[in-house]
Every structure is written in structure tokens, then in C-alpha cells.
C-alpha atoms as a PDB file:
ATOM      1  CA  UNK A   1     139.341 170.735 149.409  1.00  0.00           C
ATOM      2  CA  UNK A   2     142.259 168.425 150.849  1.00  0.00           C
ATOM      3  CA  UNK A   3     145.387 169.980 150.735  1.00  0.00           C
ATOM      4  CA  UNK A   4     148.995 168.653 151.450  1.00  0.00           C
ATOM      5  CA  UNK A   5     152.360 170.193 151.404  1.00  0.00           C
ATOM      6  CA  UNK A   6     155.620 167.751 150.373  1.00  0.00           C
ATOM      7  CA  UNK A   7     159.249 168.848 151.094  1.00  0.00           C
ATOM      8  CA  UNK A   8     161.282 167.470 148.873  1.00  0.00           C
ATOM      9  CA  UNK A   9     164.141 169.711 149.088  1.00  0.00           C
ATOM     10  CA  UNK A  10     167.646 167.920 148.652  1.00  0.00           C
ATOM     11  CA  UNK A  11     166.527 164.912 146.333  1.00  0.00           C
ATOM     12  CA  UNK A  12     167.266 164.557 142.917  1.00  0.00           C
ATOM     13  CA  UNK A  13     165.246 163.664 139.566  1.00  0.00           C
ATOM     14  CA  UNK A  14     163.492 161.292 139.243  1.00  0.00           C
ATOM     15  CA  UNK A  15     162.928 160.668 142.539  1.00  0.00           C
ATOM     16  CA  UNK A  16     160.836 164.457 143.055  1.00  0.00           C
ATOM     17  CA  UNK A  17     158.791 163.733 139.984  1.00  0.00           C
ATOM     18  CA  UNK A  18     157.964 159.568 141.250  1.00  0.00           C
ATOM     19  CA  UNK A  19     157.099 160.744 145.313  1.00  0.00           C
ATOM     20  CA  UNK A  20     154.775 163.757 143.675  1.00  0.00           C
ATOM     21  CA  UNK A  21     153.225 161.016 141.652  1.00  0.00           C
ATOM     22  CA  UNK A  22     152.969 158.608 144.341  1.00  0.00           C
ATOM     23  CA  UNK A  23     150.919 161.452 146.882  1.00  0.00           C
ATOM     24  CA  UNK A  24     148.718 162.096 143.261  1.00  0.00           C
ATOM     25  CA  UNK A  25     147.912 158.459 143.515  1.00  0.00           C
ATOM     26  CA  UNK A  26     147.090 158.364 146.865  1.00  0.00           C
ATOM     27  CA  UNK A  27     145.107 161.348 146.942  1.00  0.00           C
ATOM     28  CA  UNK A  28     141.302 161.942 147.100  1.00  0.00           C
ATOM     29  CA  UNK A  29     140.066 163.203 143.634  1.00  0.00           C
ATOM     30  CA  UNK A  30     140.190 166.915 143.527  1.00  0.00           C
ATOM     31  CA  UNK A  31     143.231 167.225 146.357  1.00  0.00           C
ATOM     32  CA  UNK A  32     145.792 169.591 145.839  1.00  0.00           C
ATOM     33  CA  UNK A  33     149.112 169.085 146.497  1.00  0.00           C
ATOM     34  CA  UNK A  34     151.886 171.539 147.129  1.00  0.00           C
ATOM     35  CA  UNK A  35     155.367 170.627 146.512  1.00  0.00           C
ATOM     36  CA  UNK A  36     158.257 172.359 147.760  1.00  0.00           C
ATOM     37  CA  UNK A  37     161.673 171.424 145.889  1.00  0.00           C
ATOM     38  CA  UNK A  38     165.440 172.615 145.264  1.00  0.00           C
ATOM     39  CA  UNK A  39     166.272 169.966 142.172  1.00  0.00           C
ATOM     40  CA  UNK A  40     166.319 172.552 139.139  1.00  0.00           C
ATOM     41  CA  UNK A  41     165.201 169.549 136.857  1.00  0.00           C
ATOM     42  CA  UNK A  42     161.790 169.113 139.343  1.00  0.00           C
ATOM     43  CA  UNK A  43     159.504 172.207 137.800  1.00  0.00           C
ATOM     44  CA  UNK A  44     160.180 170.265 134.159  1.00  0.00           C
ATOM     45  CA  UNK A  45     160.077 166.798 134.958  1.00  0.00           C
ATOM     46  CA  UNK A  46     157.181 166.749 137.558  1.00  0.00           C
ATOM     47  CA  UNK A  47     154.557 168.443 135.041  1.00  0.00           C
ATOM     48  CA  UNK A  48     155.710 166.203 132.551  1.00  0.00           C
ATOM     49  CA  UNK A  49     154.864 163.646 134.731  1.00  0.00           C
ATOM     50  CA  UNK A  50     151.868 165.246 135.493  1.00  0.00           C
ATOM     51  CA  UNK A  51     150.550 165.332 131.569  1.00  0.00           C
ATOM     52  CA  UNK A  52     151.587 161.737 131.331  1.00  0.00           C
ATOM     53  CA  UNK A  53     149.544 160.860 134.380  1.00  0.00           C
ATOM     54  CA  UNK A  54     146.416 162.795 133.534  1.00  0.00           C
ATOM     55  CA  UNK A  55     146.890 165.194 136.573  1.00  0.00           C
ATOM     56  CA  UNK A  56     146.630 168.907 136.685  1.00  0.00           C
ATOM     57  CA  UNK A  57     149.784 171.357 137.584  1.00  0.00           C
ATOM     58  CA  UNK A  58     147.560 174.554 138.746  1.00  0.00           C
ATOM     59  CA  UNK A  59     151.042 176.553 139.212  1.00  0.00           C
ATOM     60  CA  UNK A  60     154.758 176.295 139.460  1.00  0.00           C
ATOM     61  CA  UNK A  61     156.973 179.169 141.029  1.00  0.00           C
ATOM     62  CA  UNK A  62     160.168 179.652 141.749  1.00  0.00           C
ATOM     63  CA  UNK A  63     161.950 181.929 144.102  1.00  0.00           C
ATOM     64  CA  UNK A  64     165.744 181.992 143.535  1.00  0.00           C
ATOM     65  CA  UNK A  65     166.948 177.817 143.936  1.00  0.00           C
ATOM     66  CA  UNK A  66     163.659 176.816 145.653  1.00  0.00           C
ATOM     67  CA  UNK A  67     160.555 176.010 143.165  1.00  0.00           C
ATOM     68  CA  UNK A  68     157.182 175.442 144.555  1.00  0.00           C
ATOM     69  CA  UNK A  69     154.454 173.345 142.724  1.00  0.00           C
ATOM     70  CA  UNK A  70     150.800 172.898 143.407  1.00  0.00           C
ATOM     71  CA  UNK A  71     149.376 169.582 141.649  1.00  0.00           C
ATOM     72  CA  UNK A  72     145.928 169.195 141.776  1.00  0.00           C
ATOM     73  CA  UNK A  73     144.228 165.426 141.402  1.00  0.00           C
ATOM     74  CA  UNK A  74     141.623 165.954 138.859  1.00  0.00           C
ATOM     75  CA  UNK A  75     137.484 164.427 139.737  1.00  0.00           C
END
């Protein structure tokens, strides 16, 4: 399965949530994508985005300021 990993530490809403949607896009069907952010509105606006879009969040974490998401392009 085709992974990639997207820093997007140090930009703010919207612009995590529109780049993750923009890698979704240009993903293969079933790739996963990991996304590594510090905006503290990312891990609620980028699965929102995510419903919207039809794609799947598989897990969000976060470990102190830094949040971590893995979005998965569904087949």
C-alpha cells in the first residue's frame, strides 16, 4: 500500500486541511497518508474535510502541540 508522510508543521487552517486534501486527490485509491501538524484547529478541520470529501481518517493522535493524522484514500 502507498504511503506518504506531509509536514505541515507551522501553517495555519485552512491551509492544513486544503494541502491534506490536495495529496487525497492526487493519491492512488487505497494510499495512506500521514500528516504531521502543529495548528490545534488541523485534527478538527482536516477530518471534517475528510467526511465532506468521502475519504477515510484511520487515526488522529496527538502528542503534546504536535498531532499526527493518517488519511487513507478509499478504493
Amino acid at each position: 500500500m502507498a504511503q506518504e508522510e506531509i509536514d505541515l508543521r507551522g501553517l495555519k487552517c485552512p491551509l492544513p486541511a486544503l494541502m491534506a486534501r490536495k495529496h487525497l486527490r492526487d493519491a492512488a485509491f487505497g494510499a495512506e497518508i500521514h500528516i504531521i501538524t502543529d495548528d490545534p484547529m488541523a485534527p478538527i478541520d482536516v477530518p471534517h474535510m475528510c467526511r465532506q470529501e468521502g475519504y477515510d481518517v484511520v487515526a488522529v493522535t496527538r502528542d503534546g502541540d504536535i498531532a499526527r493524522m493518517v488519511l487513507k484514500r478509499s478504493a
